[in-house]
Protein backbone atom coordinates (compact mmCIF):
# COMPACT_ATOMS: atom_id res chain seq x y z
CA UNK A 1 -0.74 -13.39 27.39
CA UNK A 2 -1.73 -16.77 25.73
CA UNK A 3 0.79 -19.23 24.30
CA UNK A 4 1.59 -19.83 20.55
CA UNK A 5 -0.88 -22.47 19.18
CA UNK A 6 0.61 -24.21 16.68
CA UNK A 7 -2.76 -25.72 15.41
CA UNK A 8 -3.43 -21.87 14.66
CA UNK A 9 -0.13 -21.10 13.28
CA UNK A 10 1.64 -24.00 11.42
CA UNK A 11 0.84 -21.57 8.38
CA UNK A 12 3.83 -19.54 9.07
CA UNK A 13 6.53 -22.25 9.44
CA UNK A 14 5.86 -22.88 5.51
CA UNK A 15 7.81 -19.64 5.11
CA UNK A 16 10.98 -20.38 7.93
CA UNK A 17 10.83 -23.88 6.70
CA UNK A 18 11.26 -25.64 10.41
CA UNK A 19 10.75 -24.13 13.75
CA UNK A 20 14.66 -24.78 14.89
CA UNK A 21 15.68 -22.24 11.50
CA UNK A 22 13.50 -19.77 13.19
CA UNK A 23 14.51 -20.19 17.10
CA UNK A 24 17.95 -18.55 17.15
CA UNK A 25 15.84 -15.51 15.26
CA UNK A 26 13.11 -15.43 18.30
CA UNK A 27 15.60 -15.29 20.42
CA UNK A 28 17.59 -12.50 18.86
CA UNK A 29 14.51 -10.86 18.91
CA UNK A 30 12.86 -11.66 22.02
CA UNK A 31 12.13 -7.90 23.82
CA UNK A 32 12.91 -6.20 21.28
CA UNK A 33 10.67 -3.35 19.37
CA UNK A 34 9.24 -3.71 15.83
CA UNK A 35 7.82 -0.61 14.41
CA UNK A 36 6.03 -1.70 10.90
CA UNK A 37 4.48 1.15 8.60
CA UNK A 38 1.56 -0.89 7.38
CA UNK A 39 0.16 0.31 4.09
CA UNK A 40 -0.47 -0.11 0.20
CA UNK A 41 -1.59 -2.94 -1.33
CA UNK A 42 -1.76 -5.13 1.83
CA UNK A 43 -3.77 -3.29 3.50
CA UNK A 44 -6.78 -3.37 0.66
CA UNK A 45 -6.41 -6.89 -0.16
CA UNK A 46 -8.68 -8.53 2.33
CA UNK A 47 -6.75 -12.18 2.39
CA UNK A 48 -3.53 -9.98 3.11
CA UNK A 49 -4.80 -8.15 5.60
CA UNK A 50 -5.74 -11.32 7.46
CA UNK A 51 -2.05 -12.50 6.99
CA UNK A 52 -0.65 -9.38 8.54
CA UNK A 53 -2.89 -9.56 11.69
CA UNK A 54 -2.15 -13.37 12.11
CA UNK A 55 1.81 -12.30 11.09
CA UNK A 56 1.81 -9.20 13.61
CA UNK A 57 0.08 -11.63 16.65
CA UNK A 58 2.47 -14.58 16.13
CA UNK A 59 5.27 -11.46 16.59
CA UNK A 60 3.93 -10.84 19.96
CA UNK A 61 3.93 -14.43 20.40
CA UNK A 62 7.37 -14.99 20.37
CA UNK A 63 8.68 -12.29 22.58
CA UNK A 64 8.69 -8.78 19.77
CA UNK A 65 7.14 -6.15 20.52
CA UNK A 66 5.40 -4.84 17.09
CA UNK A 67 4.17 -1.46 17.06
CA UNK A 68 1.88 -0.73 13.61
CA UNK A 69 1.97 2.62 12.05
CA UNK A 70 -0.73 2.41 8.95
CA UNK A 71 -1.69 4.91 6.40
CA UNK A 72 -4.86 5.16 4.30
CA UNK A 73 -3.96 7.14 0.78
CA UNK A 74 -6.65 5.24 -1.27
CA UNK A 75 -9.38 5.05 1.61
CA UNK A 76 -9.13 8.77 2.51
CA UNK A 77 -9.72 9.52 -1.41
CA UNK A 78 -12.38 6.95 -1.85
CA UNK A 79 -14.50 8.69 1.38
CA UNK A 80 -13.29 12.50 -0.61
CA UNK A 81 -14.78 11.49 -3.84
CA UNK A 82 -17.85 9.73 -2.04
CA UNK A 83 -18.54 13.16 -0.26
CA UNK A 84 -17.68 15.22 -3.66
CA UNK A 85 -14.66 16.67 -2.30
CA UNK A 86 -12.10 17.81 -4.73
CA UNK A 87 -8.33 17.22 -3.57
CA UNK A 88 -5.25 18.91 -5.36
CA UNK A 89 -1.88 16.63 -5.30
CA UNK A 90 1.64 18.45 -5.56
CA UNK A 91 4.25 15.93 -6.16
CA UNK A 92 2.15 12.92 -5.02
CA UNK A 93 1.33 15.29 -1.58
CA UNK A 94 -2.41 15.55 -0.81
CA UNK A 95 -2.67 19.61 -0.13
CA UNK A 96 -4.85 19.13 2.86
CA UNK A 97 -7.80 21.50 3.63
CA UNK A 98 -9.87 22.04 6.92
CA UNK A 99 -12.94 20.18 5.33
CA UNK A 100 -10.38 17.23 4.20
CA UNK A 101 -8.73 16.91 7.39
CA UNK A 102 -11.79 16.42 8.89
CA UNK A 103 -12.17 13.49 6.48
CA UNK A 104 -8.52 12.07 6.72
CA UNK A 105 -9.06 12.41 10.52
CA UNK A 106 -12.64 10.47 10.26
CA UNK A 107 -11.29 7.95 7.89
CA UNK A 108 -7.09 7.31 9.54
CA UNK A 109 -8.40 7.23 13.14
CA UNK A 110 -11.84 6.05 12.88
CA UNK A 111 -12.93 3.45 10.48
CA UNK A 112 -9.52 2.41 9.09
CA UNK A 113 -8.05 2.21 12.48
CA UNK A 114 -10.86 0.54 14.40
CA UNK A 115 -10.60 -2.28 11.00
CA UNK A 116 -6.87 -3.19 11.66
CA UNK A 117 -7.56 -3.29 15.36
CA UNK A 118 -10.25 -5.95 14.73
CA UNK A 119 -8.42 -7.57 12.98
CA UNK A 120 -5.70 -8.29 15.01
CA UNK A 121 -7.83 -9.39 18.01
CA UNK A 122 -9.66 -11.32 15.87
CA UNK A 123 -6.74 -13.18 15.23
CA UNK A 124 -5.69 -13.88 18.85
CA UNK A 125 -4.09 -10.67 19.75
CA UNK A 126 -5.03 -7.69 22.14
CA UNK A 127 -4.34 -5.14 20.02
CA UNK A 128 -5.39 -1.26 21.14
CA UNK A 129 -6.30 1.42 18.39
CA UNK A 130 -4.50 5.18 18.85
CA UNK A 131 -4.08 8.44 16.88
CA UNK A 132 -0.92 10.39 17.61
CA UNK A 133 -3.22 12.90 19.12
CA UNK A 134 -3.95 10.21 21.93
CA UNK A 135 -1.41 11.64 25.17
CA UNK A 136 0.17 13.84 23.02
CA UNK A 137 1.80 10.99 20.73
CA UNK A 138 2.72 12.69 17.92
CA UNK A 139 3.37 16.58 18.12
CA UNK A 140 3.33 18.02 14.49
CA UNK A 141 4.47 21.42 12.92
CA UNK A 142 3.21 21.74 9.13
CA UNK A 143 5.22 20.40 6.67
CA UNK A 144 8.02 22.72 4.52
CA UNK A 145 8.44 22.05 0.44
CA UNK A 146 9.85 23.67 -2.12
CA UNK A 147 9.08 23.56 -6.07
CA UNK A 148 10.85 25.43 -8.66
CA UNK A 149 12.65 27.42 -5.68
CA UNK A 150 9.72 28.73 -3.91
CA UNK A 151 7.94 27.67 -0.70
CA UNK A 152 4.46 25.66 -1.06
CA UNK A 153 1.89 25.65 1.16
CA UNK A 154 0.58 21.91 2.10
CA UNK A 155 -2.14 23.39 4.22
CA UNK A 156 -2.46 21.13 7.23
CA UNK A 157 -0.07 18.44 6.19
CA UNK A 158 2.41 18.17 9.13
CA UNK A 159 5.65 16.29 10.02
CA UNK A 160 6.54 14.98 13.41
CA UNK A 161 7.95 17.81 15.65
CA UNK A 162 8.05 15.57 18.86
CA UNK A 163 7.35 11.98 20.00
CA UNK A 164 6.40 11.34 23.89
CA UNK A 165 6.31 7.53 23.75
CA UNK A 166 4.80 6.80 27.18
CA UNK A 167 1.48 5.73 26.51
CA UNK A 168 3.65 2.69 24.00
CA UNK A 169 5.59 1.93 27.07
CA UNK A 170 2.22 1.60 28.98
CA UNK A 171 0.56 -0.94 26.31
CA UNK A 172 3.98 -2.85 25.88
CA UNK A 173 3.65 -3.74 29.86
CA UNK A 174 0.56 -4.37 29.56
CA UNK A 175 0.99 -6.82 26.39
CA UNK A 176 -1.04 -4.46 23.68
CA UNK A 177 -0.57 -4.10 20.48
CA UNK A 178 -0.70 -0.13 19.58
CA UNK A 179 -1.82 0.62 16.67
CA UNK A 180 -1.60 4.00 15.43
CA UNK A 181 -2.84 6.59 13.23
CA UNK A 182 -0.58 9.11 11.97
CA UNK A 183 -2.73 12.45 12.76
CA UNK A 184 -1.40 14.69 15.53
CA UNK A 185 -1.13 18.00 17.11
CA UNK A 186 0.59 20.91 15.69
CA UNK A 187 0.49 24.58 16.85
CA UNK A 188 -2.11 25.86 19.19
CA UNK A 189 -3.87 22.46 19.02
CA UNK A 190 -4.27 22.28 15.19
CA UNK A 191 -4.61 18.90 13.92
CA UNK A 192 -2.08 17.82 11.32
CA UNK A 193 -2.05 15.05 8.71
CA UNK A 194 0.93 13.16 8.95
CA UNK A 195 2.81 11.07 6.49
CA UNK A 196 2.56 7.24 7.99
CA UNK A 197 6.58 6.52 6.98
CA UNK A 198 7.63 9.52 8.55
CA UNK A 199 5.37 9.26 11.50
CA UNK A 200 7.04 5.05 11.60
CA UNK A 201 10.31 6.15 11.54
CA UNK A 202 10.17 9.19 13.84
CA UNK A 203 8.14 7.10 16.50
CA UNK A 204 10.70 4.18 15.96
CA UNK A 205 13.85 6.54 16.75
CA UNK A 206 11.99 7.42 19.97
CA UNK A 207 11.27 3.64 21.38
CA UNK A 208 14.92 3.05 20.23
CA UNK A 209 13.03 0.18 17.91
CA UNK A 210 15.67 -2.37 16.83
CA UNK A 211 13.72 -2.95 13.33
CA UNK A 212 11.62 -0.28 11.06
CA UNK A 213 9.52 -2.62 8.93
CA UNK A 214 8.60 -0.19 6.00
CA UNK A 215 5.69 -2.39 4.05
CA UNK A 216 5.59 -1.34 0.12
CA UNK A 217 4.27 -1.89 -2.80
CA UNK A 218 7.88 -3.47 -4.62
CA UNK A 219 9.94 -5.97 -3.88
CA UNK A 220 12.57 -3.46 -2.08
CA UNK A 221 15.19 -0.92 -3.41
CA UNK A 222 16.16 -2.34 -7.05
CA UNK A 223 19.31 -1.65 -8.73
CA UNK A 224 19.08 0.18 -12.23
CA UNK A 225 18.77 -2.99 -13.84
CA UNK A 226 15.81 -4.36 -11.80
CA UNK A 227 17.59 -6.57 -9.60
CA UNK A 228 16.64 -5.62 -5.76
CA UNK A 229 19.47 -4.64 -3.41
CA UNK A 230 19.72 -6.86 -0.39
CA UNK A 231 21.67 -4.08 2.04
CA UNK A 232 22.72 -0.84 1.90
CA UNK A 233 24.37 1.83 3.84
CA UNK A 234 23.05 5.35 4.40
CA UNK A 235 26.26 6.39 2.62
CA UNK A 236 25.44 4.11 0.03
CA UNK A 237 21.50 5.21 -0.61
CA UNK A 238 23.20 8.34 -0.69
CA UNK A 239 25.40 7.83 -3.07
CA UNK A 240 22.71 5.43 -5.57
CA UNK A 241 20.23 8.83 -5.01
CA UNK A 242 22.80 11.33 -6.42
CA UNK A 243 23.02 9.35 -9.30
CA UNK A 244 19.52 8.71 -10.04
CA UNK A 245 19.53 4.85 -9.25
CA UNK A 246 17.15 5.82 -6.00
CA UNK A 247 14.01 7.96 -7.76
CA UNK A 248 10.95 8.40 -7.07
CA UNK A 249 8.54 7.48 -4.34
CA UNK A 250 11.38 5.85 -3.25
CA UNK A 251 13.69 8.71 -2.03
CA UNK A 252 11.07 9.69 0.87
CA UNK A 253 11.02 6.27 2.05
CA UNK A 254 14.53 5.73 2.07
CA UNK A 255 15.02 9.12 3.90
CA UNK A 256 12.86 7.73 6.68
CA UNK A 257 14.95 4.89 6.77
CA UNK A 258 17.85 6.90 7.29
CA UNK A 259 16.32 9.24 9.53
CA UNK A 260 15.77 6.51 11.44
CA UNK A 261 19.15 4.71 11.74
CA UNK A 262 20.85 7.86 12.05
CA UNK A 263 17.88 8.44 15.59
CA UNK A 264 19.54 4.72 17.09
CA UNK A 265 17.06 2.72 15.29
CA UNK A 266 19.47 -0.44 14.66
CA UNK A 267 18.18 -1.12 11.26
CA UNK A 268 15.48 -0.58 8.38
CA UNK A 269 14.01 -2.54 5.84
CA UNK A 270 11.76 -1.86 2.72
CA UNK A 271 10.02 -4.85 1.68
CA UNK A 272 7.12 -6.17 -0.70
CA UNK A 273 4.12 -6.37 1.68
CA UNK A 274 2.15 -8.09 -1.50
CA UNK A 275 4.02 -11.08 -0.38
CA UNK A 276 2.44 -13.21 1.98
CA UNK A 277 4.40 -13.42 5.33
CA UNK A 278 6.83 -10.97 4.32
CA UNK A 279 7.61 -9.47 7.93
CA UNK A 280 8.46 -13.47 8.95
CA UNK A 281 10.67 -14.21 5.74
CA UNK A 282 12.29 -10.88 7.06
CA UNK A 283 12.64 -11.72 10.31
CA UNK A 284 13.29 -15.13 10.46
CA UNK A 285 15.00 -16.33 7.75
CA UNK A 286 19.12 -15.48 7.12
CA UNK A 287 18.46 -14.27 3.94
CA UNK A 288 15.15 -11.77 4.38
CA UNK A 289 13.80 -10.62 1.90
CA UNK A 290 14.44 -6.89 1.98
CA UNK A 291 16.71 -4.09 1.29
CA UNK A 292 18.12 -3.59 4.70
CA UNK A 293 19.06 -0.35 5.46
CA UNK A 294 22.15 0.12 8.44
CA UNK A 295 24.14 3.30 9.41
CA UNK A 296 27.70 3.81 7.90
């Protein structure tokens, strides 16, 4: 693997002020396994996703081991309507068709995927592109919801079922980046569309990551007067759910999260991924930048 330039990457100590702040951090850190759900708003904005290539490589760099999970919401419906495909949303959940799947399949593991690959070798890394379907990743059975008491059919939306990490192991010895697509097998070889948190946290519980890195679209879990959280417990987001301080989009992230932690994942965090250089802020700064997210 090739040494940190600094030439290349004096950008990044602007946001861990000095290289001796950072060092106990990289140490800390050093072997351990990152899983990041990369998504949202940083992965359409082309400057930002330069920044998260350059952000995930100088990871590697120091000794983590990143693993990124991405989704593709916005590109799978910008291919749908380019193709005149109708889709039908139940509570913000794309009811997914055989025709669409072929398109979220197309779109997740193809185009998208190949992109975020480049990207990151373009940026000095050796990054490898999979779909959970790749040596039997990601095993999926459909997805269960209710509304209004009865059962809904999602059609081939799926949730993880089983993990069977090896292939990860095989690219971590090998120095790779994976990055992965969250499309996998369910029953009798059907191919399921599978939410990208869910599909982060479930493959994070089985690497025993030490960090979930849950990129969003706000600054973290806010407090009902706007202020953002810096650490809670899963009794905690528990408790701020049943009350209706956690709403939202929010509650299936934060379930991941705790899903997560509660699999031997040592910690998750939900942080802004408009901000440039979140993941280092996070990671190598005392404060972060995050709600952190710990068992208890």
């Amino acid at each position: 693997m090739s040494q940190i330039n600094f030439t290349d990457t004096k950008y990044w100590l602007k946001t861990a002020q000095t290289l001796t702040d950072a060092l106990p951090y990289m140490q800390k850190y050093s072997g351990q396994r990152f899983v990041i759900k990369y998504g949202g708003h940083a992965m359409v904005d082309p400057e930002l996703a330069r920044v998260f290539a350059r952000d995930i490589v100088l990871l590697r760099q120091v000794g983590i081991l990143p693993v990124v999970v991405h989704g593709g919401g916005p590109q799978i419906g910008d291919m749908l309507k380019r193709l005149n495909i109708q889709s039908t949303f139940i509570d913000g959940l794309r009811v997914t068709d055989a025709a669409t799947m072929e398109i979220v399949e197309m779109v997740l593991a193809g185009s998208l995927n190949k992109q975020i690959v480049a990207a990151i070798n373009a940026a000095g890394g050796h990054a490898v592109g999979l779909s959970g379907k790749d040596d039997n990743l990601l095993m999926a059975k459909p997805a269960k919801m209710m509304k209004d008491g009865k059962p809904v059919d999602l059609g081939l939306v799926g949730e993880p079922d089983r993990v069977n990490p090896k292939i990860l192991h095989s690219l971590e010895q090998d120095g790779i980046i994976p990055v992965i697509a969250p499309v996998g097998f369910g029953p009798n070889r059907q191919t399921y569309n599978i939410n990208a948190d869910t599909a982060a946290g479930a493959i994070a519980g089985a690497i025993g990551a030490a960090r979930l890195l849950m990129l969003t679209d706000v600054p973290g879990v806010l407090d009902k007067s706007g202020k953002m959280i810096p650490q809670l417990t899963s009794g905690e987001v528990r408790a701020l759910t049943a009350d209706g301080t956690i709403s939202g989009g929010m509650i299936p992230k934060l379930e991941t999260c705790l899903m997560a932690v509660e699999g031997g994942v040592e910690a998750a965090v939900v942080l802004d991924g408009r901000v440039p250089h979140a993941m280092l802020l996070e990671i190598f700064t005392p404060q972060g930048v995050g709600t952190l997210v710990t068992r208890g």
